[in-house]
Protein backbone atom coordinates (compact mmCIF):
# COMPACT_ATOMS: atom_id res chain seq x y z
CA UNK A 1 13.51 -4.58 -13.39
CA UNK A 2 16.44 -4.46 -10.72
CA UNK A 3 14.40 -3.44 -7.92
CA UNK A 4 11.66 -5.66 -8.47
CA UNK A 5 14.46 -8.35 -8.29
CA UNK A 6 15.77 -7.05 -5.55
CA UNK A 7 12.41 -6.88 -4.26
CA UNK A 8 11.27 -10.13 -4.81
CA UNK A 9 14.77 -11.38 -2.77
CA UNK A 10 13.63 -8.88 -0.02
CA UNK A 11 10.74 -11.33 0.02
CA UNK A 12 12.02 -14.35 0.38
CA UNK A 13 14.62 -13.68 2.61
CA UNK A 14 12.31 -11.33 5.13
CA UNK A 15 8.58 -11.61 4.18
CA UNK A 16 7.74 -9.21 6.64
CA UNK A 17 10.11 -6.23 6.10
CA UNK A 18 9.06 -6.94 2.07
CA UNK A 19 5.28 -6.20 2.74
CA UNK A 20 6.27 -3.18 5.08
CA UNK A 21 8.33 -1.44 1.60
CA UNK A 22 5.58 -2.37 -0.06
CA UNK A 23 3.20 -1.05 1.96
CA UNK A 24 5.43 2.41 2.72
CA UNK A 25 6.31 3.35 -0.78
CA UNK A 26 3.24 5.60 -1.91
CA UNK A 27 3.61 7.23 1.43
CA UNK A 28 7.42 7.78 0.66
CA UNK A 29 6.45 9.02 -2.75
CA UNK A 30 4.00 11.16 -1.57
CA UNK A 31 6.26 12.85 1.03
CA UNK A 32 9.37 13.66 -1.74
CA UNK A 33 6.76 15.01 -3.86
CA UNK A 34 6.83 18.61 -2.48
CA UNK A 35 10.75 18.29 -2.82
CA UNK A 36 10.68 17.52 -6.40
CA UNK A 37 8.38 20.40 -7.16
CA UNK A 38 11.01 22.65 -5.10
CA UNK A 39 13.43 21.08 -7.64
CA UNK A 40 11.78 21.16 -10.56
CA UNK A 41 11.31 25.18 -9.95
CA UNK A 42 14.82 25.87 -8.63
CA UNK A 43 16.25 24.20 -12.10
CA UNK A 44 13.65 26.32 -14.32
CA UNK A 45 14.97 29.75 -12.12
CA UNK A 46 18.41 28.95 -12.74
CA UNK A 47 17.90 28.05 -16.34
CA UNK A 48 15.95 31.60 -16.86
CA UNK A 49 18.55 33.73 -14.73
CA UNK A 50 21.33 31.94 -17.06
CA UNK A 51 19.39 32.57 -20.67
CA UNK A 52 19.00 35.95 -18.82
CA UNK A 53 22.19 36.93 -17.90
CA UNK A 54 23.77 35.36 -21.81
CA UNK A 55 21.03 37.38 -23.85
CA UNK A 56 23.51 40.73 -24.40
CA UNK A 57 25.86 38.38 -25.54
CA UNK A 58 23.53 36.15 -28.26
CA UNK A 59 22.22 39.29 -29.24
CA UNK A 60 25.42 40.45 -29.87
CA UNK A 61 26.41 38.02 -32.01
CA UNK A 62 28.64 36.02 -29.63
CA UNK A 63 29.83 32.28 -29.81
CA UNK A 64 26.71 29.95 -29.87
CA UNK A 65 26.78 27.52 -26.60
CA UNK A 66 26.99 24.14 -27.57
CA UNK A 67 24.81 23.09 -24.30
């Protein structure tokens, strides 16, 4: 709701420069896409190496992790 706010300012102050985000958004969402996906797979490696690395110990019978 913020940014529409802010977005609907953008408009009346600068019409032009309003219609340009508009218009340049889906590009800019396509472009970070890629980036996300790199993201998205970097967390889920991590998150495996971690439950990995911790599995002698839970099998073990060590302290449960409260995360």
């Amino acid at each position: 709701m913020a940014a529409f706010l802010l977005w609907c300012l953008l408009l009346v102050v600068c019409w032009p420069l309003a219609l340009l985000a508009l218009v340049l958004w889906p590009l800019v969402w396509l472009v970070s896409l890629p980036f996300r996906l790199v993201g998205i797979t970097f967390a889920a490696i991590f998150a495996f190496l971690r439950a990995l690395l911790f599995l002698p110990a839970r099998v073990l019978g060590g302290p449960a992790a409260t995360a």
